[in-house]
PDB file of N, CA and C in Angstrom:
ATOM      1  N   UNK A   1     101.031-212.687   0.367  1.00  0.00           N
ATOM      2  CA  UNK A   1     102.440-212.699   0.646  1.00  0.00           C
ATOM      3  C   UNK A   1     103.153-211.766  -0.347  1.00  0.00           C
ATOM      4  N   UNK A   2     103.924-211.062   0.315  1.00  0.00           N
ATOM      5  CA  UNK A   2     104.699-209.962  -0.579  1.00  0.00           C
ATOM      6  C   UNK A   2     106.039-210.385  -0.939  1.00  0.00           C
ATOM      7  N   UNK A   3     106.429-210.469  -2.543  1.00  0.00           N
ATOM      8  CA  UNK A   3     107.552-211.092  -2.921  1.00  0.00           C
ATOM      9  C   UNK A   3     108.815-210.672  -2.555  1.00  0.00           C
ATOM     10  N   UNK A   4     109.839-211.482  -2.164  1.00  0.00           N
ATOM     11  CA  UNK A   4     111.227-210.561  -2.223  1.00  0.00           C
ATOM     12  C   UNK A   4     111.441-209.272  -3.460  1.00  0.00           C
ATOM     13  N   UNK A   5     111.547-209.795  -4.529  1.00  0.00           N
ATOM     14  CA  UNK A   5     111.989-209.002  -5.575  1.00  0.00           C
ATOM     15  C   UNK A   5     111.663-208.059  -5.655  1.00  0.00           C
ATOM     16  N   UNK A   6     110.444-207.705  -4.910  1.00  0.00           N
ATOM     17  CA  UNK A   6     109.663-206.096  -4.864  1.00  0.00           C
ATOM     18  C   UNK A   6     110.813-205.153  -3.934  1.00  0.00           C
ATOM     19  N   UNK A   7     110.889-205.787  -2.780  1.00  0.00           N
ATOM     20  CA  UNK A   7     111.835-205.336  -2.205  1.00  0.00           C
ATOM     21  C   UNK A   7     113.458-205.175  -2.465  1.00  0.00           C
ATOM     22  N   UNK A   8     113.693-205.927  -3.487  1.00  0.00           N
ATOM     23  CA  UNK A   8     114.908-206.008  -4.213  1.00  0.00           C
ATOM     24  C   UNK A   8     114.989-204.573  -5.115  1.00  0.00           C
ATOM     25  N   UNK A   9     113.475-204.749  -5.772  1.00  0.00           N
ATOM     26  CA  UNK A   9     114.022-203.554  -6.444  1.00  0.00           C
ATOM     27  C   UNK A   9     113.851-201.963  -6.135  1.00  0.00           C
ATOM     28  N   UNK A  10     113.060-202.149  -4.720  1.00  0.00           N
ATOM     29  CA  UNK A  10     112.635-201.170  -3.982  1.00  0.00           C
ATOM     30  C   UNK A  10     114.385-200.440  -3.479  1.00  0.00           C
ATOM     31  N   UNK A  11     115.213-201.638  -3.474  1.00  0.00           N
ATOM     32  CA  UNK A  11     116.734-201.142  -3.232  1.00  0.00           C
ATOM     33  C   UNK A  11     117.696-200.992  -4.112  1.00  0.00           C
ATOM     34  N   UNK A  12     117.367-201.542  -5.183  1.00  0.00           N
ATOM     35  CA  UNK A  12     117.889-201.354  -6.708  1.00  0.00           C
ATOM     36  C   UNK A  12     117.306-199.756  -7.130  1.00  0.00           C
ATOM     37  N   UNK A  13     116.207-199.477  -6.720  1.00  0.00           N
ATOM     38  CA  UNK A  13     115.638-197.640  -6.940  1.00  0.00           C
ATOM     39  C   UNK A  13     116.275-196.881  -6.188  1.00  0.00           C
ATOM     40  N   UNK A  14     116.409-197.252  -4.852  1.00  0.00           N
ATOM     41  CA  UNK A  14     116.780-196.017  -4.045  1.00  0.00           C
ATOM     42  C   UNK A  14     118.515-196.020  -4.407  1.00  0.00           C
ATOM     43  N   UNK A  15     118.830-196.928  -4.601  1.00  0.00           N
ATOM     44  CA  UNK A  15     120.293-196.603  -4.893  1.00  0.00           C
ATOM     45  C   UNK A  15     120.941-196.511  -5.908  1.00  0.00           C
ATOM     46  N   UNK A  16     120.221-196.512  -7.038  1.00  0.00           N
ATOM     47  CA  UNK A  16     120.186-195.921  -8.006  1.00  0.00           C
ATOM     48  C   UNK A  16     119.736-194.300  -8.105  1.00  0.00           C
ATOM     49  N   UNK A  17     118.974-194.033  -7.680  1.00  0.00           N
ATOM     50  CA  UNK A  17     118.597-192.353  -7.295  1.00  0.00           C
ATOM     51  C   UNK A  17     119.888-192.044  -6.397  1.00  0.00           C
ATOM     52  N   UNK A  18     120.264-192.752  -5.486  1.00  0.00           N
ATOM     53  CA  UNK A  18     121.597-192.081  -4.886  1.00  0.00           C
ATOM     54  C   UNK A  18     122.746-191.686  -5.814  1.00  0.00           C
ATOM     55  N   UNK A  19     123.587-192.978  -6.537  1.00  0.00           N
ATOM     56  CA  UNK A  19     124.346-193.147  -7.360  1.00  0.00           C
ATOM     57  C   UNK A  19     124.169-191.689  -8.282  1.00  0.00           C
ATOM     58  N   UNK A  20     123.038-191.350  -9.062  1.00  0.00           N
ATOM     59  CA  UNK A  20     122.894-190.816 -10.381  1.00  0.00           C
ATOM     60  C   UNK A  20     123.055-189.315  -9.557  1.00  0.00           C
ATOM     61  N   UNK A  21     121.986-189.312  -8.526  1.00  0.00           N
ATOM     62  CA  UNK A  21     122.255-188.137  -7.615  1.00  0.00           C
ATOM     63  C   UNK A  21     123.704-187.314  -7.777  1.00  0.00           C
ATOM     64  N   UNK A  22     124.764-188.415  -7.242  1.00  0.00           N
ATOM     65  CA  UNK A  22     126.022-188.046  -7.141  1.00  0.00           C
ATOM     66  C   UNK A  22     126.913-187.859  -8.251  1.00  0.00           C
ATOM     67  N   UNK A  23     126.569-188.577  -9.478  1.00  0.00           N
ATOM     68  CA  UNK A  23     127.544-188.324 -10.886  1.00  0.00           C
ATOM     69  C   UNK A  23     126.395-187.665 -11.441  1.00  0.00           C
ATOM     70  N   UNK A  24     125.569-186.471 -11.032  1.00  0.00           N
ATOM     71  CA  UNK A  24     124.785-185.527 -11.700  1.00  0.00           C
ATOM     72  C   UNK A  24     125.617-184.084 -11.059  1.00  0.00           C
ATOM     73  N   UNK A  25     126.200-184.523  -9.795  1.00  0.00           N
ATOM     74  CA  UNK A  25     126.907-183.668  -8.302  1.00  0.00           C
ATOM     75  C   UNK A  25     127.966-183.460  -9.067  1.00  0.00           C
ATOM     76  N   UNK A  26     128.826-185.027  -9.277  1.00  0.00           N
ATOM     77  CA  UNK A  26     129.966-185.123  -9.948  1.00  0.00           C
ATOM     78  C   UNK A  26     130.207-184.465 -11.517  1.00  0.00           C
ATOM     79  N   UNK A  27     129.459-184.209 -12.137  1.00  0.00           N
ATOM     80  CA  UNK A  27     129.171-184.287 -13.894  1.00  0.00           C
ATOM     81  C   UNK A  27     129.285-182.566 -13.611  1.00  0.00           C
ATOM     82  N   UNK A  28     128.663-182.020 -12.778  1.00  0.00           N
ATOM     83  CA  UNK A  28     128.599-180.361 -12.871  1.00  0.00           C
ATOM     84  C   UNK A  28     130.099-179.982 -11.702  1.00  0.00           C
ATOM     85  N   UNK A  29     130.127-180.149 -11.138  1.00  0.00           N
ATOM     86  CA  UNK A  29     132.249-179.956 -10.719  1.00  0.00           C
ATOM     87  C   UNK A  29     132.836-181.435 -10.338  1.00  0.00           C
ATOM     88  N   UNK A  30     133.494-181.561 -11.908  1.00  0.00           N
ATOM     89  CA  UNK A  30     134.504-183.000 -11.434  1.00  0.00           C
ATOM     90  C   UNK A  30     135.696-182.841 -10.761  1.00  0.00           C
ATOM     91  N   UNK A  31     135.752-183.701 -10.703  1.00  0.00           N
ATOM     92  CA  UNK A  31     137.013-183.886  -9.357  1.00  0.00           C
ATOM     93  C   UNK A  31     138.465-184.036 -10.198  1.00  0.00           C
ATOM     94  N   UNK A  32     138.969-183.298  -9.851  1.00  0.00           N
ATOM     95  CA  UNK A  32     140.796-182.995 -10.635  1.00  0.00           C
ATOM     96  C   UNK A  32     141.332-184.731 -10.481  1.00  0.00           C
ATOM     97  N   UNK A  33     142.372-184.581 -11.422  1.00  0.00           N
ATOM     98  CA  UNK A  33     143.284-185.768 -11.271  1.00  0.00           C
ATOM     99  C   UNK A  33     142.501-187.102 -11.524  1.00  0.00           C
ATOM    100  N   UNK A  34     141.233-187.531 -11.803  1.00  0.00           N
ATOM    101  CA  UNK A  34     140.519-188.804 -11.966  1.00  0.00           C
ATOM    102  C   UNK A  34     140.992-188.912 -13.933  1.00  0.00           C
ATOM    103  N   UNK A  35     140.690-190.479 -13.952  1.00  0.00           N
ATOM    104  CA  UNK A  35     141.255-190.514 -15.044  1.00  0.00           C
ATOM    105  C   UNK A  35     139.952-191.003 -15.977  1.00  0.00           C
ATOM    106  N   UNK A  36     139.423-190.849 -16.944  1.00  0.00           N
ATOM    107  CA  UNK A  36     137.955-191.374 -17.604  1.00  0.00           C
ATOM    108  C   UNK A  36     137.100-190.544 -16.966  1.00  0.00           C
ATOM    109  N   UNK A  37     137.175-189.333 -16.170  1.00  0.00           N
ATOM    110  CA  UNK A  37     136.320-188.923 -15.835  1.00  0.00           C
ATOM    111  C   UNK A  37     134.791-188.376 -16.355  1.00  0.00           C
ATOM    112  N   UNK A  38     134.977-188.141 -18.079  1.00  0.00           N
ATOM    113  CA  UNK A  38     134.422-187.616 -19.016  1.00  0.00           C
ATOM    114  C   UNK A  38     132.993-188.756 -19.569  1.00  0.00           C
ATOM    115  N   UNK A  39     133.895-190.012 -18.798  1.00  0.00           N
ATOM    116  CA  UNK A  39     132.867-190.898 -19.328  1.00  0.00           C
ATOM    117  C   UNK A  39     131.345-191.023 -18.227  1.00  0.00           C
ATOM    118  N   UNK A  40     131.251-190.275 -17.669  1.00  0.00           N
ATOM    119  CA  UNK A  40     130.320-189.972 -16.283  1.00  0.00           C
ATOM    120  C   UNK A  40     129.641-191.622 -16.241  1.00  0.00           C
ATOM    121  N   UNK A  41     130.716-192.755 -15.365  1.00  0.00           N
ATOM    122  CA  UNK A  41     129.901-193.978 -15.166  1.00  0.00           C
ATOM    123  C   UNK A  41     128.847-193.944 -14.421  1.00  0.00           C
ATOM    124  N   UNK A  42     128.893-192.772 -12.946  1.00  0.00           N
ATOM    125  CA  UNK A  42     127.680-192.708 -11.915  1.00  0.00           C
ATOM    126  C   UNK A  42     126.175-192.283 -12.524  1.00  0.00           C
ATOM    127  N   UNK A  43     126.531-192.051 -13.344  1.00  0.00           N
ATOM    128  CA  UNK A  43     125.405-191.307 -14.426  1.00  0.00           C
ATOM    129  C   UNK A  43     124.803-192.628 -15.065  1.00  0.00           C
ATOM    130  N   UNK A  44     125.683-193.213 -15.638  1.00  0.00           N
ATOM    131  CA  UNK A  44     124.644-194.165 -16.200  1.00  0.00           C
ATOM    132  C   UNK A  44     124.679-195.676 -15.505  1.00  0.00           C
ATOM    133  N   UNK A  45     125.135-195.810 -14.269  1.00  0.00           N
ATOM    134  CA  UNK A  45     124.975-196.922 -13.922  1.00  0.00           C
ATOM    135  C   UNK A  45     124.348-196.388 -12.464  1.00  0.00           C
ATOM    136  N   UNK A  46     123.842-195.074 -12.343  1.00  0.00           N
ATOM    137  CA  UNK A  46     122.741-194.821 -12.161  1.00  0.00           C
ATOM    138  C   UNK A  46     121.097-194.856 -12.302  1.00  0.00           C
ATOM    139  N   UNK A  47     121.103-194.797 -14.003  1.00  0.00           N
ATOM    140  CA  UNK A  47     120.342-195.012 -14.585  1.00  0.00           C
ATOM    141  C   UNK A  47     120.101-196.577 -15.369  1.00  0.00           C
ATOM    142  N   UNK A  48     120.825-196.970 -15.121  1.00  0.00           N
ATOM    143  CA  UNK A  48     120.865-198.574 -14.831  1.00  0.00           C
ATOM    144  C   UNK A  48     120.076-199.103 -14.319  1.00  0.00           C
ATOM    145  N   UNK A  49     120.543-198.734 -12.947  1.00  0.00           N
ATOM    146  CA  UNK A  49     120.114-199.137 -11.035  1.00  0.00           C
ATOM    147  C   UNK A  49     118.551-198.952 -11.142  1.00  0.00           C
ATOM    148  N   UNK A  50     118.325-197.598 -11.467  1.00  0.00           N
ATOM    149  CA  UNK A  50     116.899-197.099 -11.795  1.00  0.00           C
ATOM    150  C   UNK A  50     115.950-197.872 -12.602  1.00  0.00           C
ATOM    151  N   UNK A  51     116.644-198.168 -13.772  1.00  0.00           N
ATOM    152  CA  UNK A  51     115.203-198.859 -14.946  1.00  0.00           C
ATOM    153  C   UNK A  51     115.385-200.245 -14.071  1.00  0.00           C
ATOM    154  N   UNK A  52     116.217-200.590 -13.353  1.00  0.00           N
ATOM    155  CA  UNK A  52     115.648-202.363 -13.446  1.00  0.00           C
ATOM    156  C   UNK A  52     115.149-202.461 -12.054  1.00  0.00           C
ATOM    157  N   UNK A  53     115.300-201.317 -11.020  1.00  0.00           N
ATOM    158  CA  UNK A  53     114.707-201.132  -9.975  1.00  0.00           C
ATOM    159  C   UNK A  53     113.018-200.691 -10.430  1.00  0.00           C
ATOM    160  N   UNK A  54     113.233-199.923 -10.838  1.00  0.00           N
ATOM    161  CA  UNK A  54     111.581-199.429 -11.543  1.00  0.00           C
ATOM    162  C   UNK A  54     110.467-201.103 -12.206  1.00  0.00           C
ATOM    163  N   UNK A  55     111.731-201.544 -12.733  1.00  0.00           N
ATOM    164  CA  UNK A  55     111.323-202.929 -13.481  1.00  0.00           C
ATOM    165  C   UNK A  55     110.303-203.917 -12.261  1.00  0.00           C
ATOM    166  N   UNK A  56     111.370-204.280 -11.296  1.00  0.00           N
ATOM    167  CA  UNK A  56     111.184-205.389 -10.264  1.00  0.00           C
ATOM    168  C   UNK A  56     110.243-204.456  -9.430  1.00  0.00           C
ATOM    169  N   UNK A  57     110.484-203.613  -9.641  1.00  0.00           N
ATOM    170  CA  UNK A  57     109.473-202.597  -8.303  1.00  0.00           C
ATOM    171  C   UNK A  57     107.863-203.149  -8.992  1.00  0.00           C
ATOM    172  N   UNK A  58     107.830-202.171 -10.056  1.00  0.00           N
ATOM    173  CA  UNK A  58     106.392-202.905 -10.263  1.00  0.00           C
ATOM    174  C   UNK A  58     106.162-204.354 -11.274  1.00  0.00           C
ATOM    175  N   UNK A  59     107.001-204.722 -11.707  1.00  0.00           N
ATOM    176  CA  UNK A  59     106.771-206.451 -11.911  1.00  0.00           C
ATOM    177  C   UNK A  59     105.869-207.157 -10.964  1.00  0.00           C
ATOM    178  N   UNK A  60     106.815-206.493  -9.328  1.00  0.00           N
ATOM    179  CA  UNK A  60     106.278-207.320  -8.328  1.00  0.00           C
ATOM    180  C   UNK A  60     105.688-206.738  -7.305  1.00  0.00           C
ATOM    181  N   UNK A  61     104.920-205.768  -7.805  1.00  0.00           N
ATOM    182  CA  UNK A  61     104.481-205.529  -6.955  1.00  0.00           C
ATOM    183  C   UNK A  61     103.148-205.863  -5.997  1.00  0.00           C
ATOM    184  N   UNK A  62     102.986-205.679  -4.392  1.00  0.00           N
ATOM    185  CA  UNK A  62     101.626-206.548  -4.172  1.00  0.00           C
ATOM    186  C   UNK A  62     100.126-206.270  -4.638  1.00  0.00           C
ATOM    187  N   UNK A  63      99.469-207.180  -5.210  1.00  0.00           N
ATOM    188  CA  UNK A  63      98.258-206.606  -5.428  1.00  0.00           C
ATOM    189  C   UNK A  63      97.304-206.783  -4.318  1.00  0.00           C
ATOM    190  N   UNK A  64      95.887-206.158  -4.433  1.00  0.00           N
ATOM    191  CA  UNK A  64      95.426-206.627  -3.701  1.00  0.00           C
ATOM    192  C   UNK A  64      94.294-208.225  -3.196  1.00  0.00           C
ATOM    193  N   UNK A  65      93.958-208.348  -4.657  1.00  0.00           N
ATOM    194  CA  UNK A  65      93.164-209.623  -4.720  1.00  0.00           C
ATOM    195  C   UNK A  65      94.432-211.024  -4.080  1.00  0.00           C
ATOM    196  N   UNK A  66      95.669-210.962  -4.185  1.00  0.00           N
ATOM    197  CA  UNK A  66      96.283-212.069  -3.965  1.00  0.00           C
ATOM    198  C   UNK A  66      96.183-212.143  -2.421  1.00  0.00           C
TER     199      UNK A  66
END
């Protein structure tokens, strides 16, 4: 039986690669008029998304003896 959480973090990765994707998009031409823009949040709550997706991804992932 294959755990939820694998799949949790199988969506915690991919959208984290989206996110960082876009404040890597964002970080090289920012967008006028935003305010904190300097603090690039997509960037690191990108890389957030990523380590704990990476985490649960293989924490749980299926083996084969189970």
């Amino acid at each position: 039986m294959i755990s939820i959480w694998f799949f949790i973090g199988l969506l915690l990765l991919a959208y984290g690669i989206l996110i960082f994707g876009s404040g890597v998009l964002e970080w090289s031409t920012p967008p006028p008029n935003v305010i904190h823009t300097e603090l690039h949040a997509p960037v690191w709550w990108g890389m957030l998304l990523i380590s704990i997706g990476a985490f649960y991804s293989i924490r749980f992932k299926p083996r084969k003896g189970n």
